[in-house]
N, C-alpha and C. Protein backbone atom coordinates (compact mmCIF):
# COMPACT_ATOMS: atom_id res chain seq x y z
N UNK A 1 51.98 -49.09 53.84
CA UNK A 1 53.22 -48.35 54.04
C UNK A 1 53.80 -48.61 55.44
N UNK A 2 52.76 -48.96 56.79
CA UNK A 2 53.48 -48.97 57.65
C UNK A 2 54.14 -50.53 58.20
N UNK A 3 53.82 -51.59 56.90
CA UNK A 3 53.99 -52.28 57.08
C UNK A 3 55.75 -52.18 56.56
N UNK A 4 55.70 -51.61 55.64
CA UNK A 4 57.10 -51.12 54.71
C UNK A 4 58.08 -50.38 55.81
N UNK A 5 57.36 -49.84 56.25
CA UNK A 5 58.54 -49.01 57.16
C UNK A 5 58.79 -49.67 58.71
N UNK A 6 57.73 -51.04 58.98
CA UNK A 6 58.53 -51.96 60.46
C UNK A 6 59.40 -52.75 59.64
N UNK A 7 59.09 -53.30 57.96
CA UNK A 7 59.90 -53.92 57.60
C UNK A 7 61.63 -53.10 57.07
N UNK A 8 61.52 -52.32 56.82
CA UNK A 8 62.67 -51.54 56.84
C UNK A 8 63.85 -51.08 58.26
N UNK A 9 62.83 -50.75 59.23
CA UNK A 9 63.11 -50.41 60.64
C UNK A 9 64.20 -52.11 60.73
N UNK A 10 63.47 -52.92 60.75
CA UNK A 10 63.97 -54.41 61.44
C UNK A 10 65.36 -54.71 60.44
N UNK A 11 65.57 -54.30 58.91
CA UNK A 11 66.49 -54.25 58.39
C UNK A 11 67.79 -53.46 58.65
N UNK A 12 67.06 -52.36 58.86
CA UNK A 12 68.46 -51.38 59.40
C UNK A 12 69.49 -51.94 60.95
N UNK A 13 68.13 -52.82 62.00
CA UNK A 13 68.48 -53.05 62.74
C UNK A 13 69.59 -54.57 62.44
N UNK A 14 69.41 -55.48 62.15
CA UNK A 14 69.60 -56.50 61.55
C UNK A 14 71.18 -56.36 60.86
N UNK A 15 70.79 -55.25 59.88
CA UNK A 15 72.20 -54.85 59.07
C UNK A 15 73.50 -54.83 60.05
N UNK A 16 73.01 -53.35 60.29
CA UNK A 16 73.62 -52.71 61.29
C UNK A 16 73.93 -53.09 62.55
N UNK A 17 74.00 -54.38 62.81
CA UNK A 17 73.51 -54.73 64.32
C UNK A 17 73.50 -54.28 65.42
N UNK A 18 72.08 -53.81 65.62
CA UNK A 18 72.01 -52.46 66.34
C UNK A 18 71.12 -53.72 67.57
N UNK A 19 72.01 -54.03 68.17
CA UNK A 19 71.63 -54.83 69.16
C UNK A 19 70.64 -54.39 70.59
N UNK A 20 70.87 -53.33 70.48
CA UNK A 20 70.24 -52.60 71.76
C UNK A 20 69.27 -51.98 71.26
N UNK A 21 68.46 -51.75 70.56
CA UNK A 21 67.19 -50.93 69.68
C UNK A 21 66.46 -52.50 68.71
N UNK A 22 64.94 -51.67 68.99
CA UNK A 22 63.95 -52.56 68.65
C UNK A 22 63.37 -51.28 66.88
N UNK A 23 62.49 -52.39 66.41
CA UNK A 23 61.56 -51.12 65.57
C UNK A 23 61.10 -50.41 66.36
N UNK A 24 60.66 -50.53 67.59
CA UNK A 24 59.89 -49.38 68.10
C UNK A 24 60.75 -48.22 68.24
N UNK A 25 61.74 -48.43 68.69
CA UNK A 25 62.84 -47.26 69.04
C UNK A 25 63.19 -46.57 68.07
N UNK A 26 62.64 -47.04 66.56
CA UNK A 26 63.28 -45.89 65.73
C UNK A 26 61.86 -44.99 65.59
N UNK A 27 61.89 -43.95 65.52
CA UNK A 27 61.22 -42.88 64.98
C UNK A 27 61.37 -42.78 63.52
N UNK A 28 59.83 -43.11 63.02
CA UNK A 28 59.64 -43.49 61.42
C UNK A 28 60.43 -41.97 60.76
N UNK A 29 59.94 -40.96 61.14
CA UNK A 29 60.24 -39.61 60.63
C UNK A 29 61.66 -38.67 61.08
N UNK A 30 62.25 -39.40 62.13
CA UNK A 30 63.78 -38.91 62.33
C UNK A 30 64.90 -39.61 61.86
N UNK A 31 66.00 -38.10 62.01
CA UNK A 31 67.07 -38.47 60.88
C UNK A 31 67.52 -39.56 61.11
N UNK A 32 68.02 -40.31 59.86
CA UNK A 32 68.77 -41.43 60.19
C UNK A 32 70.72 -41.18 60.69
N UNK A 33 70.94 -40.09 60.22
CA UNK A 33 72.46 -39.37 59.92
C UNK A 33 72.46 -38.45 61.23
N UNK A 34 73.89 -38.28 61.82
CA UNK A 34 74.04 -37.45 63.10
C UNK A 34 72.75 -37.05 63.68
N UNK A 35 71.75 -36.52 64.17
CA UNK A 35 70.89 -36.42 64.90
C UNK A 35 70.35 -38.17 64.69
N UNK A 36 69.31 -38.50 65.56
CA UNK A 36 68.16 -39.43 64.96
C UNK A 36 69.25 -40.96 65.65
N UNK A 37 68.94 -41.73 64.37
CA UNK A 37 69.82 -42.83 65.33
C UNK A 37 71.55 -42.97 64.88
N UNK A 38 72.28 -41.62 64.00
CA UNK A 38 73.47 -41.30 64.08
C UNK A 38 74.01 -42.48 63.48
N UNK A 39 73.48 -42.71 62.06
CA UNK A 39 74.46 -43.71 61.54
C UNK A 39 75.55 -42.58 60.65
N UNK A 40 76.32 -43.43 59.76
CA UNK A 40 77.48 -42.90 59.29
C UNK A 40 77.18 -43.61 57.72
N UNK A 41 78.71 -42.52 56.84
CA UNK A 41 78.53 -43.30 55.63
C UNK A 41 78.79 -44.55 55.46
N UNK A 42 79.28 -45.34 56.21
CA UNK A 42 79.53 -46.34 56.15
C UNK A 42 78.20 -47.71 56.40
N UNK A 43 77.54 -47.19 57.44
CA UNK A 43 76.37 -47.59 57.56
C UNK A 43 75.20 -47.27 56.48
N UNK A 44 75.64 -46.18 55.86
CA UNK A 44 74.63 -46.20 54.47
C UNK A 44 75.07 -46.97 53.06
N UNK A 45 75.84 -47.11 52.96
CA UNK A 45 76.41 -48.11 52.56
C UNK A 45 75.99 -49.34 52.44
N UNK A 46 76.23 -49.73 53.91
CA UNK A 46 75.58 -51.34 54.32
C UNK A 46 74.18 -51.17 54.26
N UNK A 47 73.49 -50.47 54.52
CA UNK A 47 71.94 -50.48 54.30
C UNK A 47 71.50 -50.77 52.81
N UNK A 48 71.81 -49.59 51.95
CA UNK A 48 71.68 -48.97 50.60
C UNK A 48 71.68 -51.10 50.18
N UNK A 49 73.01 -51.06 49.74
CA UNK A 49 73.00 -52.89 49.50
C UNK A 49 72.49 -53.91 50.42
N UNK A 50 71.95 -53.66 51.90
CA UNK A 50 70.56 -54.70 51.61
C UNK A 50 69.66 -54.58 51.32
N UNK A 51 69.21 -52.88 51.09
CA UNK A 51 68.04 -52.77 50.59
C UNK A 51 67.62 -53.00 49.38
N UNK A 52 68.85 -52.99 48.17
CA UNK A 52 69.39 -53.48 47.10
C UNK A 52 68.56 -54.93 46.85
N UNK A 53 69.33 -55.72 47.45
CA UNK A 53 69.36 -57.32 47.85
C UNK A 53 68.18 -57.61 47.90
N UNK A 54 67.10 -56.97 49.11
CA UNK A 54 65.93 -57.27 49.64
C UNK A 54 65.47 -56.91 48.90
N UNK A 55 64.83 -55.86 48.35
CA UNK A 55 63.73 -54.95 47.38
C UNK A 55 63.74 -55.53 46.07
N UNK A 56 64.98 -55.64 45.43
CA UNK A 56 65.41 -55.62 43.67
C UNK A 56 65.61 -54.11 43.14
N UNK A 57 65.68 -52.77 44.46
CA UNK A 57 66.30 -51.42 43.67
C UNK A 57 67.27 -51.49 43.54
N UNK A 58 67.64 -50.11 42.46
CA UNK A 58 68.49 -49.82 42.20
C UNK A 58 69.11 -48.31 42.88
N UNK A 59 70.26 -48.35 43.25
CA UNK A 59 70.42 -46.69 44.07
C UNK A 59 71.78 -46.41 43.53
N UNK A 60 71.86 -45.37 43.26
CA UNK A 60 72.99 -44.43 43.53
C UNK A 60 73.97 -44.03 44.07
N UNK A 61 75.19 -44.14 44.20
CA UNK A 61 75.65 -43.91 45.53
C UNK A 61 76.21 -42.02 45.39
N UNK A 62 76.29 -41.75 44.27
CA UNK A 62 76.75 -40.22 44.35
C UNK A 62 75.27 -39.29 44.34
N UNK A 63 74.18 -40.11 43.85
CA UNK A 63 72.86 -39.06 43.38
C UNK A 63 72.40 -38.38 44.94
N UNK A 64 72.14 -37.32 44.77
CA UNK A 64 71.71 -35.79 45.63
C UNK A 64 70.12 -36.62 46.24
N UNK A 65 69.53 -37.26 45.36
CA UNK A 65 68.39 -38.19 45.55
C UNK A 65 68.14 -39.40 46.38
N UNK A 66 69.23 -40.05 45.81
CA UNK A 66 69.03 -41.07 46.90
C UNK A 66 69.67 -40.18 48.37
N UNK A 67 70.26 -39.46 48.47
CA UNK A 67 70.92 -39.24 49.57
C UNK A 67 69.47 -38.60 50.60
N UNK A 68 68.69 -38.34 49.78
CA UNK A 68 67.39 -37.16 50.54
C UNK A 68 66.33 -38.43 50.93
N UNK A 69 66.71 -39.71 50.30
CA UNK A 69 65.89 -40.92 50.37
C UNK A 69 66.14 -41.43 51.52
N UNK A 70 67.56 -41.37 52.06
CA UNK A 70 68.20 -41.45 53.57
C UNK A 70 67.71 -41.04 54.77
N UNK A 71 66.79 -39.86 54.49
CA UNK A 71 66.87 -38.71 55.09
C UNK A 71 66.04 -39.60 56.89
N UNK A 72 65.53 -40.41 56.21
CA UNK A 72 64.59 -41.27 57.54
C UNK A 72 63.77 -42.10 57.13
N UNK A 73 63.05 -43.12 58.06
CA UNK A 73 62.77 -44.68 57.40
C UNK A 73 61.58 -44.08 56.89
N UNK A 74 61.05 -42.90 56.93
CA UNK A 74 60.08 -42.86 56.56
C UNK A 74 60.08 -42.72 54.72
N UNK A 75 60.85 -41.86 54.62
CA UNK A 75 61.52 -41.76 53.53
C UNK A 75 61.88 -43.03 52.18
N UNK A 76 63.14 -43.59 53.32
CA UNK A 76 63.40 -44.61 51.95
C UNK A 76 61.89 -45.97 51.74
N UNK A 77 60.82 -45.57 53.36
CA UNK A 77 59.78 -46.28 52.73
C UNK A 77 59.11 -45.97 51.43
N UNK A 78 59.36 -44.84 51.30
CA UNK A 78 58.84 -44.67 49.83
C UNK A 78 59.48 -44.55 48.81
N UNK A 79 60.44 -44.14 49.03
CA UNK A 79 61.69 -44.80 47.81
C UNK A 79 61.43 -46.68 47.45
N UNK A 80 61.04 -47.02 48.57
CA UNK A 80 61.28 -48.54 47.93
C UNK A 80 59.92 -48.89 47.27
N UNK A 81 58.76 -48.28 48.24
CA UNK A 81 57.42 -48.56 47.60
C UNK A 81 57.29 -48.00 46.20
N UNK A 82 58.19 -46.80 45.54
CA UNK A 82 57.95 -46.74 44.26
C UNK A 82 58.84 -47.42 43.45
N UNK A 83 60.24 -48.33 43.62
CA UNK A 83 61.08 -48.48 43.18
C UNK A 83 60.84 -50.15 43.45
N UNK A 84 60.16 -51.18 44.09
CA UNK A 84 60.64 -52.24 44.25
C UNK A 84 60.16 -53.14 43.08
N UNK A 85 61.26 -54.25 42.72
CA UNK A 85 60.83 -55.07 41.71
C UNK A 85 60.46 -56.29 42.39
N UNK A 86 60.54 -56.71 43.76
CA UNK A 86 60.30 -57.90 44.49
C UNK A 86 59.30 -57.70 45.38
């Protein structure tokens, strides 16, 4: 799993090009949304479809679920570890 969640960390960074932050700088268990590292919907967005891309899931964009899957990398690490087809 914690291999799942530096590989996730390095995606968000990557996506997002969060040029100034490493994996270390994210905190596996803080929010990803206003507190934490303050992305936006728009940035979930761009994540959601590479994680899409990368994994082979499938997500939601209106479900109450995936949105709680957001909640921090710790999180969608396990959204993907139960959901990946790749």
């Amino acid at each position: 799993m914690q291999q799942l969640e530096q590989e996730i960390k390095q995606v968000i960074i990557d996506v997002l090009q969060l040029e100034d932050i490493t994996p270390t700088d994210i905190v596996t268990d803080a929010p990803l949304f206003v507190d934490g590292l303050g992305l936006d919907s728009i940035d979930a967005l761009e994540l959601g479809v590479a994680l899409q891309k990368r994994y082979g899931i499938s997500l939601s964009a209106d479900s109450a679920e995936t949105r709680q899957h957001f909640a921090s990398v710790h999180a969608l690490a396990a959204m993907v570890a139960s959901k990946r087809t790749k």
